[in-house]
PDB file of N, CA and C in Angstrom:
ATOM      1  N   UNK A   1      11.042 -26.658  36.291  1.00  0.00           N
ATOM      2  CA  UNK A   1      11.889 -25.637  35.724  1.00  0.00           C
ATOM      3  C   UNK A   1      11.018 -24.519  35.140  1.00  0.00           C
ATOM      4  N   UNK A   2      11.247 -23.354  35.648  1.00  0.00           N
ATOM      5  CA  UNK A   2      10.154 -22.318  34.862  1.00  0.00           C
ATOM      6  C   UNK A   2      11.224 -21.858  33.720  1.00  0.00           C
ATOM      7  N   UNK A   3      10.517 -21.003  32.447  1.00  0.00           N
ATOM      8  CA  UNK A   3      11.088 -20.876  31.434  1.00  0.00           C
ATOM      9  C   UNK A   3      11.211 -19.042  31.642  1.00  0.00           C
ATOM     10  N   UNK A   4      12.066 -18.946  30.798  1.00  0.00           N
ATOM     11  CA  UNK A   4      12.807 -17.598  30.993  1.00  0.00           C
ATOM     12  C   UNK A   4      11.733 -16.783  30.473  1.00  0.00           C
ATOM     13  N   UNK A   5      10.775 -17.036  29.408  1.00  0.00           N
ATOM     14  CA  UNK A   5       9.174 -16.430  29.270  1.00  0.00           C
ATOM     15  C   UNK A   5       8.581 -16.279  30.762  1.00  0.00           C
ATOM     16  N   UNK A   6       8.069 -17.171  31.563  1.00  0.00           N
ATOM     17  CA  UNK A   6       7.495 -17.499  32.293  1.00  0.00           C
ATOM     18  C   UNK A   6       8.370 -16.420  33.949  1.00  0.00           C
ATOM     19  N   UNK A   7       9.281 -16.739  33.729  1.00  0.00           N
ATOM     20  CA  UNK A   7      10.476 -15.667  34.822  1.00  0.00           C
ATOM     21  C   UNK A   7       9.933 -14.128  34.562  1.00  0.00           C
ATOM     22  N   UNK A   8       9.960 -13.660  33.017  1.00  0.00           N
ATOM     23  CA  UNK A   8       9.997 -12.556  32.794  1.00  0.00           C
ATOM     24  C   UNK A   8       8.933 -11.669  32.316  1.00  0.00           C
ATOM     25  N   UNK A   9       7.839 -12.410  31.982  1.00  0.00           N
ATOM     26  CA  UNK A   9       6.849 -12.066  31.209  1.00  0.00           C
ATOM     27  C   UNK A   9       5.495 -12.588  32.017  1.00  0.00           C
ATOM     28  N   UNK A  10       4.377 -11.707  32.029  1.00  0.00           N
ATOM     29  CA  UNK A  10       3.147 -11.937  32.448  1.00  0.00           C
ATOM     30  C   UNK A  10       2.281 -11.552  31.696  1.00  0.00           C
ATOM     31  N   UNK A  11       1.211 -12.541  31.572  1.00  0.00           N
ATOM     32  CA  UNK A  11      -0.030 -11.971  30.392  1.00  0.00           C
ATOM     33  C   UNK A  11      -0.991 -11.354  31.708  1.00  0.00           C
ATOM     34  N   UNK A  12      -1.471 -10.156  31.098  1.00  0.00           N
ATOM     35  CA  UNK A  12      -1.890  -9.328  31.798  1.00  0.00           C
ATOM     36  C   UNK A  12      -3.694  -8.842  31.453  1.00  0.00           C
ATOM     37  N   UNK A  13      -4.448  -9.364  31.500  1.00  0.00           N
ATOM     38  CA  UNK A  13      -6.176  -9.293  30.937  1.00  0.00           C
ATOM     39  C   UNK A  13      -6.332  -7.732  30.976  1.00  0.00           C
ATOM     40  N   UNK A  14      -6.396  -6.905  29.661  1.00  0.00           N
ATOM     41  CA  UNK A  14      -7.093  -5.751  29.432  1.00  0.00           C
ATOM     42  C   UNK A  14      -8.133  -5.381  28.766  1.00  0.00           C
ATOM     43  N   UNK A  15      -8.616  -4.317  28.912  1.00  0.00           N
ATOM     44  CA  UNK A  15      -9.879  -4.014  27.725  1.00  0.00           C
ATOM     45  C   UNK A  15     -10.181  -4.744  26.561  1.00  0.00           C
ATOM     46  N   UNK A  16      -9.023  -4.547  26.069  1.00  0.00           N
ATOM     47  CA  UNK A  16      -8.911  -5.082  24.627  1.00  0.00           C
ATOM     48  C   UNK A  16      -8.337  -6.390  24.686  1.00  0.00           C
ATOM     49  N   UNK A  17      -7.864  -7.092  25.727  1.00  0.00           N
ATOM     50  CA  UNK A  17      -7.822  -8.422  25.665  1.00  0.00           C
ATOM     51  C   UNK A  17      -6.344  -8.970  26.819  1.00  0.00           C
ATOM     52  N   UNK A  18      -5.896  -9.926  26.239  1.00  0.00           N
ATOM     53  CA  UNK A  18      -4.631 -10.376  27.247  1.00  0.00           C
ATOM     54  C   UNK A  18      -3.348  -9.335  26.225  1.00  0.00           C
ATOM     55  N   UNK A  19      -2.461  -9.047  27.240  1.00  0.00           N
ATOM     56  CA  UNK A  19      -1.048  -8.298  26.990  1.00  0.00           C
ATOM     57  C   UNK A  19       0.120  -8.852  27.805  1.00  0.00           C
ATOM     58  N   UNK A  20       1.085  -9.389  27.063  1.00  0.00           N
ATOM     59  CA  UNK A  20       2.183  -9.872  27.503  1.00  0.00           C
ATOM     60  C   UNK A  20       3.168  -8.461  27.938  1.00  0.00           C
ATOM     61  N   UNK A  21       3.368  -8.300  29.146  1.00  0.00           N
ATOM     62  CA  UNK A  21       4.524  -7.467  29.851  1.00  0.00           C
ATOM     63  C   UNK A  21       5.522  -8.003  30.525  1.00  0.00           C
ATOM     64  N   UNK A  22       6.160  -7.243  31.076  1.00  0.00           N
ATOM     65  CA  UNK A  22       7.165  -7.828  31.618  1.00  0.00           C
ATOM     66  C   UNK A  22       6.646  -7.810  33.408  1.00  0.00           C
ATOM     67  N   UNK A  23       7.329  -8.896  33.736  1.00  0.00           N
ATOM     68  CA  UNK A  23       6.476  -8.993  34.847  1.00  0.00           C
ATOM     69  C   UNK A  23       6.930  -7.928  36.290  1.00  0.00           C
ATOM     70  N   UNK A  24       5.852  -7.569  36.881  1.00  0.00           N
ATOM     71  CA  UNK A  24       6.012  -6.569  38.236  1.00  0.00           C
ATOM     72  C   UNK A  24       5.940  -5.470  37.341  1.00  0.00           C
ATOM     73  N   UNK A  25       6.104  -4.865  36.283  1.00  0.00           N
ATOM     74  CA  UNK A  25       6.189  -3.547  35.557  1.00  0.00           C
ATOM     75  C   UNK A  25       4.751  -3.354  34.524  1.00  0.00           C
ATOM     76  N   UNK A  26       4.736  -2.307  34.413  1.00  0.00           N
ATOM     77  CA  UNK A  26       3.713  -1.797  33.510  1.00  0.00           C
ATOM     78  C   UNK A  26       4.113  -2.031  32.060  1.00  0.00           C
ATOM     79  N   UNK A  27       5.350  -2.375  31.578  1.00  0.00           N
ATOM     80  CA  UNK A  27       5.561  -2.049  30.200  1.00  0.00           C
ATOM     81  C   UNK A  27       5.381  -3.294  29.483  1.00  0.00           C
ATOM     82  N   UNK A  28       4.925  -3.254  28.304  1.00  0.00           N
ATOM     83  CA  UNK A  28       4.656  -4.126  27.492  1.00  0.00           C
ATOM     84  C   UNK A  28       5.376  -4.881  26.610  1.00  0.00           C
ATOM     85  N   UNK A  29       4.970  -5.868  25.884  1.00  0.00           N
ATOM     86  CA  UNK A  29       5.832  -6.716  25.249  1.00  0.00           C
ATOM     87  C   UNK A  29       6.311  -5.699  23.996  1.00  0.00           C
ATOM     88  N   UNK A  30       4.999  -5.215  23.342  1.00  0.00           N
ATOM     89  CA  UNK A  30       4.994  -4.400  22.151  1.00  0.00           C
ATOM     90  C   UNK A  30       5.570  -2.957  22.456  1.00  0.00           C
ATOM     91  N   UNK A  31       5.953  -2.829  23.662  1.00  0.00           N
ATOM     92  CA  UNK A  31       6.661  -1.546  24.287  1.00  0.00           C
ATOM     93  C   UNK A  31       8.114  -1.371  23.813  1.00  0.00           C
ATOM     94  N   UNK A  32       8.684  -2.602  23.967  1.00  0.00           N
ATOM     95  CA  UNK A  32       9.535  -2.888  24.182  1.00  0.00           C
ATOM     96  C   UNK A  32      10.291  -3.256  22.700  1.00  0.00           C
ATOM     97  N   UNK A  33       9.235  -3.940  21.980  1.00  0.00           N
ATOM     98  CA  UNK A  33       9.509  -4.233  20.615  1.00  0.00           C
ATOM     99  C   UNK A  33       9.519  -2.713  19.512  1.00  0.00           C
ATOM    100  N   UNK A  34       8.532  -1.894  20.003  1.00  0.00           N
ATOM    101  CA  UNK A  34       8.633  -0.631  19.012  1.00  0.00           C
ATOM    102  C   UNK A  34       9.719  -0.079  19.343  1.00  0.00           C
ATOM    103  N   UNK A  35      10.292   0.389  20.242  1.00  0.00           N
ATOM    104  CA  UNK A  35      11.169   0.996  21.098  1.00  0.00           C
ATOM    105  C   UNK A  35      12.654   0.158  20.476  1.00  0.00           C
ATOM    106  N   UNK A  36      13.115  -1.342  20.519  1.00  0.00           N
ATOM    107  CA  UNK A  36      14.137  -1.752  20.061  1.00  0.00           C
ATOM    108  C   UNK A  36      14.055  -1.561  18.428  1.00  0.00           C
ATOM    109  N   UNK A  37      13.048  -2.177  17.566  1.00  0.00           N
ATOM    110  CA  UNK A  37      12.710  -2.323  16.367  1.00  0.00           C
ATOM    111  C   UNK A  37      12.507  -0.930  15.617  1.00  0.00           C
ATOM    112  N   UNK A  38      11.717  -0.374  16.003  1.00  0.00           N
ATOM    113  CA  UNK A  38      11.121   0.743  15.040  1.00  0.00           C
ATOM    114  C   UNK A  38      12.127   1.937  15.890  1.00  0.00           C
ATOM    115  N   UNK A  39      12.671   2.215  16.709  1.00  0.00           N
ATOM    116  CA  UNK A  39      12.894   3.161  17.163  1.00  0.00           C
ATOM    117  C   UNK A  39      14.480   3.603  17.369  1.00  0.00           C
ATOM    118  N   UNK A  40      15.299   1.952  16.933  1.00  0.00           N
ATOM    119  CA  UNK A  40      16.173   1.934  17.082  1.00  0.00           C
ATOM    120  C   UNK A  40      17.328   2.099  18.766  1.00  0.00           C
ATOM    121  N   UNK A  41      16.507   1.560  19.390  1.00  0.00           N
ATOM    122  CA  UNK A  41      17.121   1.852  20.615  1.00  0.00           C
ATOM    123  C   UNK A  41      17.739   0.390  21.200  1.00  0.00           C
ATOM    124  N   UNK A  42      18.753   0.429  21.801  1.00  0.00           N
ATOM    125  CA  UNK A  42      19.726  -0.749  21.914  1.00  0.00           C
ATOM    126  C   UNK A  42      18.849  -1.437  23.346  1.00  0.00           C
ATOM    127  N   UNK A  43      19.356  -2.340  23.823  1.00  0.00           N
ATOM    128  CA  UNK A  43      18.757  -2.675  24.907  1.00  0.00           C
ATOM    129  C   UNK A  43      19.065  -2.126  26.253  1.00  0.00           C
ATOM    130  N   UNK A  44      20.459  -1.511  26.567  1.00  0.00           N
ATOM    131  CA  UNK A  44      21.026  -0.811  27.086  1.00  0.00           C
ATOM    132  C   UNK A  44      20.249   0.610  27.134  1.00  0.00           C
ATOM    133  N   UNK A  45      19.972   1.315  26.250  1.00  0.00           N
ATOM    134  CA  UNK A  45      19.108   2.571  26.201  1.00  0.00           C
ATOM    135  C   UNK A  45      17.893   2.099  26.448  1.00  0.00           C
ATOM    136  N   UNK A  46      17.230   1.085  26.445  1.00  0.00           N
ATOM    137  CA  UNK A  46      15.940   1.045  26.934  1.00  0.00           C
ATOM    138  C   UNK A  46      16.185   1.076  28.829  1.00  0.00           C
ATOM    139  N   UNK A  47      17.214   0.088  28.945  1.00  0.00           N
ATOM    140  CA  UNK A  47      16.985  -0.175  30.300  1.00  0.00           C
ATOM    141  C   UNK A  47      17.572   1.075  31.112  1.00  0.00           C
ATOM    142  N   UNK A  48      18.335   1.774  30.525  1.00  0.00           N
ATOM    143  CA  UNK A  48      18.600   3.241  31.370  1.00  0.00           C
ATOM    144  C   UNK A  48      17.397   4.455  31.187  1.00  0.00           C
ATOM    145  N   UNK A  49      16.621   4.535  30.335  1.00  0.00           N
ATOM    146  CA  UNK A  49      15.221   4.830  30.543  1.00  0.00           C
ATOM    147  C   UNK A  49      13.911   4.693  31.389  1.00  0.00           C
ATOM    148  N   UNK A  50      14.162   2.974  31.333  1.00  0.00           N
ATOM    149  CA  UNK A  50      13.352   2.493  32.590  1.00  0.00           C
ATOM    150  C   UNK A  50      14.364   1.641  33.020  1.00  0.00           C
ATOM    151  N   UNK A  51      14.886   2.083  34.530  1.00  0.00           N
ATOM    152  CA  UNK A  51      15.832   1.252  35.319  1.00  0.00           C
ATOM    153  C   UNK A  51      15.207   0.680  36.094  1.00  0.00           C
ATOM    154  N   UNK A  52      13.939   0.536  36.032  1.00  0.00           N
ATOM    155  CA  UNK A  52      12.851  -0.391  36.650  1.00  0.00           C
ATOM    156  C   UNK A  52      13.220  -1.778  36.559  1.00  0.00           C
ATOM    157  N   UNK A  53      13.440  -1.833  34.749  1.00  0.00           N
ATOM    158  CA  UNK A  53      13.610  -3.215  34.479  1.00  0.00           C
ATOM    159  C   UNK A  53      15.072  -3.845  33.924  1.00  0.00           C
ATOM    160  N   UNK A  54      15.058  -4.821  33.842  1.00  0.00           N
ATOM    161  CA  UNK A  54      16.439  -5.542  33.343  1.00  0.00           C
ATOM    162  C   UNK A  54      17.126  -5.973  32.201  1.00  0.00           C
ATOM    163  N   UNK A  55      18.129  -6.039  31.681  1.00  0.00           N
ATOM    164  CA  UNK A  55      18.459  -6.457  30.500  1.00  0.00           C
ATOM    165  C   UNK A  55      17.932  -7.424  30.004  1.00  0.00           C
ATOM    166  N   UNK A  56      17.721  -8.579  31.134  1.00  0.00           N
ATOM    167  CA  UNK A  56      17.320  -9.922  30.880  1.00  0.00           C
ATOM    168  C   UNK A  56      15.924  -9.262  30.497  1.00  0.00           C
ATOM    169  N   UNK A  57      15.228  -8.712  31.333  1.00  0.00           N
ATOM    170  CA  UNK A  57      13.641  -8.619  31.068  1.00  0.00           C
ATOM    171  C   UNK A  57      13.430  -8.346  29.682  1.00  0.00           C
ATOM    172  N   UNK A  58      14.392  -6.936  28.987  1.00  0.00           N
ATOM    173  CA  UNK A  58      14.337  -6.924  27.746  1.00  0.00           C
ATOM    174  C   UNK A  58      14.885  -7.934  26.838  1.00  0.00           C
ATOM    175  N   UNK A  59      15.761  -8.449  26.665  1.00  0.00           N
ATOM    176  CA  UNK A  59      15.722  -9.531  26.074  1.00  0.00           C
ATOM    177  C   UNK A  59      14.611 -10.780  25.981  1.00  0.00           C
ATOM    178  N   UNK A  60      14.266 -10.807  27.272  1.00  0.00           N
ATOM    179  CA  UNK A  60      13.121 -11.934  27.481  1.00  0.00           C
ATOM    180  C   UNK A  60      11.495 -11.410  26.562  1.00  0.00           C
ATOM    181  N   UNK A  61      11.359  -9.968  27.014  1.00  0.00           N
ATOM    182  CA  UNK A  61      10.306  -9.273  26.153  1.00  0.00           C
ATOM    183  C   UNK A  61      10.748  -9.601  24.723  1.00  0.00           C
ATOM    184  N   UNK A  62      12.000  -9.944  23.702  1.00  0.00           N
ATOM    185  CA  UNK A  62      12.238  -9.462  22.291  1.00  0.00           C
ATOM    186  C   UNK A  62      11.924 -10.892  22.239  1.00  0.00           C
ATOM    187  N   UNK A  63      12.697 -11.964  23.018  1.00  0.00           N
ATOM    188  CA  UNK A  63      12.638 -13.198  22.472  1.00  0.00           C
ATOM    189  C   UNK A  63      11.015 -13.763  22.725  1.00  0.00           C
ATOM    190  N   UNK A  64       9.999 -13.172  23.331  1.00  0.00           N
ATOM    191  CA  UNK A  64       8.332 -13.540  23.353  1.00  0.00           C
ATOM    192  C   UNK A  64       7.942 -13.214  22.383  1.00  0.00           C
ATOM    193  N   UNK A  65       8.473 -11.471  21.893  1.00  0.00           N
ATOM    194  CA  UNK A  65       7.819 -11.428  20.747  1.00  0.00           C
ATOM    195  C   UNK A  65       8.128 -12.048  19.073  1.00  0.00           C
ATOM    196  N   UNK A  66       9.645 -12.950  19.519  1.00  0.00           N
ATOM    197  CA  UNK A  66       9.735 -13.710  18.188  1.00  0.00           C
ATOM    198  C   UNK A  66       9.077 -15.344  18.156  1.00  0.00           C
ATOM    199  N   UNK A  67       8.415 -15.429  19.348  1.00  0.00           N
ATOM    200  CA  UNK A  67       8.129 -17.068  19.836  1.00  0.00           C
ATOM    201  C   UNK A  67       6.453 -16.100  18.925  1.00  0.00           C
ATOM    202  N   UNK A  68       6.208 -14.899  19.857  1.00  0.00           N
ATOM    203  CA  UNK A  68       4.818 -14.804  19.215  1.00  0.00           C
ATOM    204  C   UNK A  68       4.376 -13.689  18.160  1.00  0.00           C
ATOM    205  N   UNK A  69       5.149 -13.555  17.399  1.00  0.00           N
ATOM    206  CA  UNK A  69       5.576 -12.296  16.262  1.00  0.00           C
ATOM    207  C   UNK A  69       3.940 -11.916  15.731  1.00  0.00           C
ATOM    208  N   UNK A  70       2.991 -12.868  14.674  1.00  0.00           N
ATOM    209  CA  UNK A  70       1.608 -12.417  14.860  1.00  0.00           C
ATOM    210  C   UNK A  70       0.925 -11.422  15.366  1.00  0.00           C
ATOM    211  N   UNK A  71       0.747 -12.497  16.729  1.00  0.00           N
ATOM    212  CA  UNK A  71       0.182 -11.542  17.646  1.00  0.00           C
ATOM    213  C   UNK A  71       0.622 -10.284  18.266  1.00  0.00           C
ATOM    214  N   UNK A  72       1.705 -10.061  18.401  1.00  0.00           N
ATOM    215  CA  UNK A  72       2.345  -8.873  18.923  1.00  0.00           C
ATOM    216  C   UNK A  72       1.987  -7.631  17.659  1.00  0.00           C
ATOM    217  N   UNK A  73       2.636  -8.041  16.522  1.00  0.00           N
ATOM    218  CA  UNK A  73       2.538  -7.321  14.832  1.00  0.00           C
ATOM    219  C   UNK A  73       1.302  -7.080  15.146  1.00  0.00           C
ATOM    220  N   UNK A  74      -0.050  -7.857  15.340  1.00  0.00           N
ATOM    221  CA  UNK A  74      -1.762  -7.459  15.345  1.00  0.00           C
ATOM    222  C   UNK A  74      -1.506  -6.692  16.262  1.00  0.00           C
ATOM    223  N   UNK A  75      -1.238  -6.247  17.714  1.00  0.00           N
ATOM    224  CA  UNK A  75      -1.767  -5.843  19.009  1.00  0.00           C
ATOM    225  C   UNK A  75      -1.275  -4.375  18.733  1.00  0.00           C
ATOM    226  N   UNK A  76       0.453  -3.887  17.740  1.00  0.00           N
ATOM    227  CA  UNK A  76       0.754  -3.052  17.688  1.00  0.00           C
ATOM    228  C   UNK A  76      -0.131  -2.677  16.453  1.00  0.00           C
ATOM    229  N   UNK A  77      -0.401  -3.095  15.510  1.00  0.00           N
ATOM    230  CA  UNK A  77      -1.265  -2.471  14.265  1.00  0.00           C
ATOM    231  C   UNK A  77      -2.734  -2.082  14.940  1.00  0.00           C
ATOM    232  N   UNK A  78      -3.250  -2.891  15.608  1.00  0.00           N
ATOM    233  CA  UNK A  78      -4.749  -2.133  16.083  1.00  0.00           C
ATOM    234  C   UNK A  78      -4.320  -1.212  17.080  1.00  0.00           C
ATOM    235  N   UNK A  79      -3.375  -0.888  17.714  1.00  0.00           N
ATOM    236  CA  UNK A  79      -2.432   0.392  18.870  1.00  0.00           C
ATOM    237  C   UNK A  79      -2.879   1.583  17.719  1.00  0.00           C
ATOM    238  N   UNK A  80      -2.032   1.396  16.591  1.00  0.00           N
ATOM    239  CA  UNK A  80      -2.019   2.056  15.754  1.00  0.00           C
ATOM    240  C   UNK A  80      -3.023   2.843  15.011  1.00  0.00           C
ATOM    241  N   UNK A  81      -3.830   1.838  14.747  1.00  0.00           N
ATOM    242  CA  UNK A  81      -5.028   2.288  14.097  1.00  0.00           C
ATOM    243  C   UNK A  81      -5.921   3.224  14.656  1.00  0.00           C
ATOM    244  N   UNK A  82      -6.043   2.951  16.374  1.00  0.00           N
ATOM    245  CA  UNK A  82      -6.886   3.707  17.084  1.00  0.00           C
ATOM    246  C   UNK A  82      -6.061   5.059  17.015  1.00  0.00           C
ATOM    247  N   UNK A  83      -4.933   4.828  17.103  1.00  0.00           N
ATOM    248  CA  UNK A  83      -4.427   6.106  17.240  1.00  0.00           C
ATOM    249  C   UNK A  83      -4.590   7.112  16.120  1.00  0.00           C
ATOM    250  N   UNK A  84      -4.433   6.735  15.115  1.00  0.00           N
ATOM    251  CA  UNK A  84      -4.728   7.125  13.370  1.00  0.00           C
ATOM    252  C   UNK A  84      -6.424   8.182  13.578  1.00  0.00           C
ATOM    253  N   UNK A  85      -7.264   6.556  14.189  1.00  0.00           N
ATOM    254  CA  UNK A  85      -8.760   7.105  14.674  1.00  0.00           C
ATOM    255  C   UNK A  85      -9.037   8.070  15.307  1.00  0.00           C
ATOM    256  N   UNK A  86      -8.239   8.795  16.492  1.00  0.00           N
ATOM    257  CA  UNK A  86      -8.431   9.389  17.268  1.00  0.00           C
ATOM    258  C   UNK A  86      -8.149  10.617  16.853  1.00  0.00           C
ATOM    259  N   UNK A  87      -6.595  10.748  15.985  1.00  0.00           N
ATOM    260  CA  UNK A  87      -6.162  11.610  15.302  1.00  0.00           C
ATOM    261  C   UNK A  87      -7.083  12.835  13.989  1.00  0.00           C
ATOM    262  N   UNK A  88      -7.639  11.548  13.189  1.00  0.00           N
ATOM    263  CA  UNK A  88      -8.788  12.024  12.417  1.00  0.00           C
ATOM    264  C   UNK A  88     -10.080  12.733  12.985  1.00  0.00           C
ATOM    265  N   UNK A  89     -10.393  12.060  14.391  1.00  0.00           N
ATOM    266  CA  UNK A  89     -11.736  13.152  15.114  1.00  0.00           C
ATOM    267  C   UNK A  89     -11.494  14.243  15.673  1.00  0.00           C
ATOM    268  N   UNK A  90     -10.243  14.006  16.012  1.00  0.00           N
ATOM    269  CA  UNK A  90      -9.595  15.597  16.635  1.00  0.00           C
ATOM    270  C   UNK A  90      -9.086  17.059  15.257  1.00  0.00           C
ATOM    271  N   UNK A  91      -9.149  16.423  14.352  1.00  0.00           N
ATOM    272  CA  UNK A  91      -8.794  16.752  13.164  1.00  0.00           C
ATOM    273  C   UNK A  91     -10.032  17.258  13.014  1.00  0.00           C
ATOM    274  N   UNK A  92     -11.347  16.649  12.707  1.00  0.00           N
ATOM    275  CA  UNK A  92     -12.518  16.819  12.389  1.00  0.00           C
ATOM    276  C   UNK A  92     -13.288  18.086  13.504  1.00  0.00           C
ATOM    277  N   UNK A  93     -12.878  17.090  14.784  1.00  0.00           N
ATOM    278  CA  UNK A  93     -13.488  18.349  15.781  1.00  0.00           C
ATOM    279  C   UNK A  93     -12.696  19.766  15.811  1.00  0.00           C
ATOM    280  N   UNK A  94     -11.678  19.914  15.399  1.00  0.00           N
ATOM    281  CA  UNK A  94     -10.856  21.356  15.171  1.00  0.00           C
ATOM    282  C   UNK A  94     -11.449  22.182  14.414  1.00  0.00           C
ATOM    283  N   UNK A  95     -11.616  21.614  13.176  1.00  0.00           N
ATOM    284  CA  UNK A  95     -12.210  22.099  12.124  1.00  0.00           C
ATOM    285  C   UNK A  95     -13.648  22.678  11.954  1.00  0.00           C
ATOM    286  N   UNK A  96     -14.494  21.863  12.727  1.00  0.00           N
ATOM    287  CA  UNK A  96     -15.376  21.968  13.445  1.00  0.00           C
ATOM    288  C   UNK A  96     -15.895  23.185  14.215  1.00  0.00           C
ATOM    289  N   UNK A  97     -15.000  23.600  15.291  1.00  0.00           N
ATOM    290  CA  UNK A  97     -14.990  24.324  16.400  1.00  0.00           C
ATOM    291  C   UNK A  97     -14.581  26.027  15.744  1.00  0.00           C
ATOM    292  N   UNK A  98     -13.920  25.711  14.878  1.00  0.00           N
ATOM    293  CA  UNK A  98     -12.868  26.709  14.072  1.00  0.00           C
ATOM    294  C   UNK A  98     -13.877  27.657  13.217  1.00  0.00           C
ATOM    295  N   UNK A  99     -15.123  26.705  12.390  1.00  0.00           N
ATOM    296  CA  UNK A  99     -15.852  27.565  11.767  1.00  0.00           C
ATOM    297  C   UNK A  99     -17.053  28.416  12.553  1.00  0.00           C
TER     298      UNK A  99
END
């Protein structure tokens, strides 16, 4: 019996390490979680955005990230951080360029 994780979800080896997506698609577990969670978007508005994927897929993405809440919470906070990082050198290099 494969499990509805296992149907819908693939860990995927990147730079920065393994990433749970949804499987055949590019989008991520934590894609999917900022987008319902932080962004307020129903599951219905995700999947008419990307009609790539399926209701089930999104659901299957929300219920991985409550089996693996941690890790997902870490993968989006270091997302974050770099982004923060990147923000500050471009900040720096403006300022920079400007004088």
């Amino acid at each position: 019996m494969v499990s509805i994780s296992e149907e819908h979800i693939e860990i995927v080896e990147g730079a920065s390490g393994p990433k749970p997506r949804i499987a055949g698609s590019r989008i991520r577990v934590q894609d999917v979680v900022m987008w319902h969670h932080d962004h307020g978007r129903s599951v219905d508005d995700i999947v008419a955005e990307h009609p790539s994927i399926s209701r089930a897929d999104v659901h299957a993405a929300l219920a991985y990230y409550w089996d693996h809440r941690e890790e997902i919470d870490r993968q989006i906070a270091e997302g974050n951080a770099l982004v923060e990082e990147l923000r500050q050198r471009q900040a720096v290099e403006s300022q920079t360029q400007v004088r």
